[in-house]
Protein backbone atom coordinates (compact mmCIF):
# COMPACT_ATOMS: atom_id res chain seq x y z
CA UNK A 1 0.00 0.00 0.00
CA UNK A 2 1.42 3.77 -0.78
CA UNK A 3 0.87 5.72 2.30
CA UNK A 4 1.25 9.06 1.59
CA UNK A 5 3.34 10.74 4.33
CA UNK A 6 2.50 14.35 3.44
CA UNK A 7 0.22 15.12 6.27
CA UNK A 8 2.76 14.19 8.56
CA UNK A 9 4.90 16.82 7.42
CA UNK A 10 2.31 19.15 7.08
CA UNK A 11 0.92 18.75 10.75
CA UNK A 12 4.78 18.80 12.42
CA UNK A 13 5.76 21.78 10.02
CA UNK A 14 2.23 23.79 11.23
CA UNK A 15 2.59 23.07 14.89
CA UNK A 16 6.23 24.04 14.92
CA UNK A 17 5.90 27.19 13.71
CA UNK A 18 2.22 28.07 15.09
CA UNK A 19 3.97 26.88 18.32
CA UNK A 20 6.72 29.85 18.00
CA UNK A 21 4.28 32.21 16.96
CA UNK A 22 1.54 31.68 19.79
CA UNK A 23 5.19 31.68 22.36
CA UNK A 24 5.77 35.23 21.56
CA UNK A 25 1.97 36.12 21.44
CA UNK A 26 1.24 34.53 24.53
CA UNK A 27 4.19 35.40 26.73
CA UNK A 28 3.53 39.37 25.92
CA UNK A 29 -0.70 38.94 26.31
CA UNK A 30 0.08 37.36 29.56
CA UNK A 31 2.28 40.07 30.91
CA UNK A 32 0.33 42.75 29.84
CA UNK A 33 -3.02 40.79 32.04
CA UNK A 34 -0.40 40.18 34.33
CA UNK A 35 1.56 43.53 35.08
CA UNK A 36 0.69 46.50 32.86
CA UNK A 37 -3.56 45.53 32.73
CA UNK A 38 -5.65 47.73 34.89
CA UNK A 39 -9.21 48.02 33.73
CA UNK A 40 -11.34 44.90 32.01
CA UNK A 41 -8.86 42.43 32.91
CA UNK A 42 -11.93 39.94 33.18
CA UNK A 43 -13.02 40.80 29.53
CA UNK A 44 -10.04 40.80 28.09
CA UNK A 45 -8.73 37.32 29.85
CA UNK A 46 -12.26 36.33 28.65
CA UNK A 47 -11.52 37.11 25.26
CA UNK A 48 -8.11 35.84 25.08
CA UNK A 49 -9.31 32.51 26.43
CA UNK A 50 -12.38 32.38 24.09
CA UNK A 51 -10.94 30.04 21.59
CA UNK A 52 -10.62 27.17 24.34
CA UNK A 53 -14.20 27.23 25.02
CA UNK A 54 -15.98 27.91 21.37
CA UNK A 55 -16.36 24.85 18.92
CA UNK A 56 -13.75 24.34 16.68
CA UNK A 57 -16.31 25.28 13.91
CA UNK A 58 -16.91 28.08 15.57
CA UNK A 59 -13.52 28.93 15.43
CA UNK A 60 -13.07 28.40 11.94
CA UNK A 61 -15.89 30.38 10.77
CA UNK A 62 -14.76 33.09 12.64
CA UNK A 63 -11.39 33.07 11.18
CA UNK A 64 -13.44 32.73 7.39
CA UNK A 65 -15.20 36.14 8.27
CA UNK A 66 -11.95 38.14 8.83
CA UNK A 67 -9.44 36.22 6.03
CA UNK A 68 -11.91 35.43 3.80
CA UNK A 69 -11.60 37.09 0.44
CA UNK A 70 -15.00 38.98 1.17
CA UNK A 71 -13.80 40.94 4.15
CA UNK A 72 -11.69 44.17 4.16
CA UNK A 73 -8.40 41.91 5.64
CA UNK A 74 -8.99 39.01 2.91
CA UNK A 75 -9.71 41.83 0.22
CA UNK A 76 -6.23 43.72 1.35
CA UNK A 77 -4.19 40.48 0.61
CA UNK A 78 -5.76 39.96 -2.13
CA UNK A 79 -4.57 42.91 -3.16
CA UNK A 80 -0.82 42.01 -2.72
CA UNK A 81 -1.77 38.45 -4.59
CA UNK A 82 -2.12 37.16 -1.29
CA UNK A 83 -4.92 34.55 -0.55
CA UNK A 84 -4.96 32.76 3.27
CA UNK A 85 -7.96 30.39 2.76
CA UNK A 86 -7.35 27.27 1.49
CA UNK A 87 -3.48 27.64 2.06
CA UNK A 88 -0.66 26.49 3.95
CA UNK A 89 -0.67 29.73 6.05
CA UNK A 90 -4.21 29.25 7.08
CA UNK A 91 -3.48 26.01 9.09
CA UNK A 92 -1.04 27.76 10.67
CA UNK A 93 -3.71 30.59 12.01
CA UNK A 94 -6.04 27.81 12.91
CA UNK A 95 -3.72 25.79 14.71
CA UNK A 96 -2.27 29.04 16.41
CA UNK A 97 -5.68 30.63 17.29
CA UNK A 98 -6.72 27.24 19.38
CA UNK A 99 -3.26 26.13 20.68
CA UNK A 100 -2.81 30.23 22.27
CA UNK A 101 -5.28 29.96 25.29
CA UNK A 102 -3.26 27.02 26.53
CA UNK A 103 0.00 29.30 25.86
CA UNK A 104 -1.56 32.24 27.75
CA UNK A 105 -2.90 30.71 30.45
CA UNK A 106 0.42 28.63 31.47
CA UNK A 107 2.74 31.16 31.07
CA UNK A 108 -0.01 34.08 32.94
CA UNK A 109 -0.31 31.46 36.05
CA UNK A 110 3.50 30.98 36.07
CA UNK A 111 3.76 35.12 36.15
CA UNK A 112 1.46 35.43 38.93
CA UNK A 113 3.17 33.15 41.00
CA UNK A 114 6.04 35.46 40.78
CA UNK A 115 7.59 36.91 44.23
CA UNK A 116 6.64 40.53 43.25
CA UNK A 117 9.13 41.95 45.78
CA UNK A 118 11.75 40.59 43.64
CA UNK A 119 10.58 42.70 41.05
CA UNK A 120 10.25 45.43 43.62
CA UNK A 121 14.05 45.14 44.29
CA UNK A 122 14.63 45.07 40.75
CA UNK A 123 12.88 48.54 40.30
CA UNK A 124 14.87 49.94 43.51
CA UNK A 125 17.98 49.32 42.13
CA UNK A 126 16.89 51.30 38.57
CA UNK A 127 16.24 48.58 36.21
CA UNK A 128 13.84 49.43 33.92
CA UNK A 129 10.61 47.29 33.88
CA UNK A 130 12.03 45.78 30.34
CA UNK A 131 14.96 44.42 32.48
CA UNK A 132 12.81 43.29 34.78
CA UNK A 133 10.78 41.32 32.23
CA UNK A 134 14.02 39.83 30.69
CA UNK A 135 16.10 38.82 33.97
CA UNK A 136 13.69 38.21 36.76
CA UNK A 137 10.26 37.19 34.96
CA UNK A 138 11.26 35.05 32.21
CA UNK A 139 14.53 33.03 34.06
CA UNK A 140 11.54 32.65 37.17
CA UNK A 141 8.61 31.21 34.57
CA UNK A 142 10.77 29.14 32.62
CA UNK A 143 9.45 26.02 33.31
CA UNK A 144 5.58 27.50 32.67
CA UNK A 145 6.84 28.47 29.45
CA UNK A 146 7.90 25.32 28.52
CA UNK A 147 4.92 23.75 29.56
CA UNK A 148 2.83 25.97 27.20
CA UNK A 149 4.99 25.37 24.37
CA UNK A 150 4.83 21.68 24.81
CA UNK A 151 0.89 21.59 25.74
CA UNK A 152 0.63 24.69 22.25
CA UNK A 153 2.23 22.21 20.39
CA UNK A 154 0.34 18.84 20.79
CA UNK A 155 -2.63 21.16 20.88
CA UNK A 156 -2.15 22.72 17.27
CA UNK A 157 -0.80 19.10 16.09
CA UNK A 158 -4.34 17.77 16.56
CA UNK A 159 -6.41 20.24 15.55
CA UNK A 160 -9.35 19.54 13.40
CA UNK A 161 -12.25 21.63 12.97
CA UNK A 162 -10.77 25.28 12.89
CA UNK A 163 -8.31 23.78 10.10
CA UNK A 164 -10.90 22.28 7.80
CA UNK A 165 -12.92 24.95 7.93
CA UNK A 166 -10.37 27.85 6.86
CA UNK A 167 -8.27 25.55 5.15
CA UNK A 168 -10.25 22.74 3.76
CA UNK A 169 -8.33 18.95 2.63
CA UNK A 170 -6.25 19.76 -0.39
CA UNK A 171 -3.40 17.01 -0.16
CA UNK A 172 0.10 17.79 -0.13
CA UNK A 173 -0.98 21.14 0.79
CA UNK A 174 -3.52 21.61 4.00
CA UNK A 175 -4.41 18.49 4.73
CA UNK A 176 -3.04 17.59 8.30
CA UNK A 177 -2.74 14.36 10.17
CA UNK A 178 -6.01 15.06 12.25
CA UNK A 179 -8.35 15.94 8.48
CA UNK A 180 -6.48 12.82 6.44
CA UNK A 181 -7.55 10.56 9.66
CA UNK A 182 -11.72 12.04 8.52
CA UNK A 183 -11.01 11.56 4.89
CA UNK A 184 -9.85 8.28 5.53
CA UNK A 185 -12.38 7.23 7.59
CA UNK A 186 -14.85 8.52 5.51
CA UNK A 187 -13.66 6.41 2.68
CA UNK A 188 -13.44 3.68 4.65
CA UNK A 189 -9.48 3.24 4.41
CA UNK A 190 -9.00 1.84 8.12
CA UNK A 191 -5.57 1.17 7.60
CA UNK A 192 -4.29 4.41 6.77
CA UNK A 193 -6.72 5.42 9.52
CA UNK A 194 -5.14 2.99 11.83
CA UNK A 195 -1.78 4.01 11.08
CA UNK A 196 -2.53 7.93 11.03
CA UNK A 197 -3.93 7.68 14.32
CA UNK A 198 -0.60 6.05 15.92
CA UNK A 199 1.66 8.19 14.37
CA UNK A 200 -0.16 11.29 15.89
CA UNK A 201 -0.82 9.49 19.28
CA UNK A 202 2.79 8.60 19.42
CA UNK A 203 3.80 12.27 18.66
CA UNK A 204 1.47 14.06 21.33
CA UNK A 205 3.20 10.99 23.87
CA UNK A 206 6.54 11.68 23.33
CA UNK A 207 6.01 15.72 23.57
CA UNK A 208 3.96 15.10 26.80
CA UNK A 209 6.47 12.74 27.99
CA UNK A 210 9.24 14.81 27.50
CA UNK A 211 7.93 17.87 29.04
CA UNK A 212 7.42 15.53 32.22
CA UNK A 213 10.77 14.22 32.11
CA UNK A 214 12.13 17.41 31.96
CA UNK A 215 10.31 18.72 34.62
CA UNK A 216 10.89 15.63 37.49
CA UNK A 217 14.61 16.55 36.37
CA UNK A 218 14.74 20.13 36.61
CA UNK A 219 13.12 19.65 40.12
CA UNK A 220 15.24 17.03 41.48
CA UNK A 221 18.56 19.06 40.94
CA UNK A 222 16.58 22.28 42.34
């Protein structure tokens, strides 16, 4: 049997870099509910964490209202010969719009837990609150950060609904481990099924079990 081993490479290439791009998202959203917001944190921590809680349909239609080709961002690209729907890039915004809530609320729990009169020390001695950030906040919520990453990762790596929705099953091109698994089923290929669903199990394992490996050793040389 040919087993076509493009979704595989699709799904790791989309969760790698929607992973990177949700790290840099979410660590700044989380300091800014963390440190800097004063007035509707609860809406905006709402909002951020919306995409956990809404269907994964939901999700995706939401994303087809603003990049579609229809509405003013969509029509902009368009503009520039750019098109997101039914491309590479839009798995990536699906898979990063669904994996950041789990990014944001990791690495906002590990801020919180901060000593703050560290960073009171570090203001008394005239760093600036960007120094702050970089060498007392982000060496101290390391291991949230981590976390997120890892939990971002297997997160975007098995999304579904959001992705076929924006992006749609065009193999070779959007179709990820999660949609080949649906089109397989639905033509009644178990055994590429079968295998599909292994290979992603196996990956979402090993990222899980690495993060807790890394964790039981970063404690036990604390």
């Amino acid at each position: 049997m040919d087993m076509d081993l493009s979704p595989i490479w699709i799904s790791l290439k989309t969760a790698s870099v929607s992973t990177v791009i949700v790290t840099f998202l979410g660590i700044f959203a989380a300091r800014y509910v963390a440190f800097r917001c004063k007035h509707g944190k609860a809406l905006i921590d709402g909002l951020l964490n919306l995409p956990l809680v809404l269907p994964p349909t939901v999700v995706g239609f939401f994303l087809l209202l603003i990049f579609g080709v229809r509405s003013p961002i969509g029509a902009l690209l368009m503009q520039w010969n750019v098109k997101i729907v039914f491309s590479w890039g839009a798995t990536v915004i699906a898979a990063a719009t669904v994996s950041f809530p789990l990014m944001y609320k990791t690495v906002r729990t590990s801020f919180e837990l901060i000593d703050t009169n560290l960073m009171r020390a570090g203001r008394t001695l005239g760093s600036s609150e960007w120094e702050i950030f970089f060498r007392i906040v982000l060496p101290l919520a390391w291991p949230g950060i981590i976390g997120g990453c890892v939990m971002s990762f297997a997160r975007a790596i098995g999304e579904f609904g959001a992705t076929l929705m924006i992006a749609g099953s065009i193999p070779g091109k959007t179709q990820t481990i999660p949609v080949a698994i649906y089109i397989a089923m639905q033509s009644n290929d178990m055994v590429r099924a079968y295998i599909l669903v292994l290979i992603i199990t196996a990956i979402s394992l090993l990222a899980t079990y690495g993060l807790n490996r890394w964790l039981i050793h970063k404690q036990k040389y604390r």
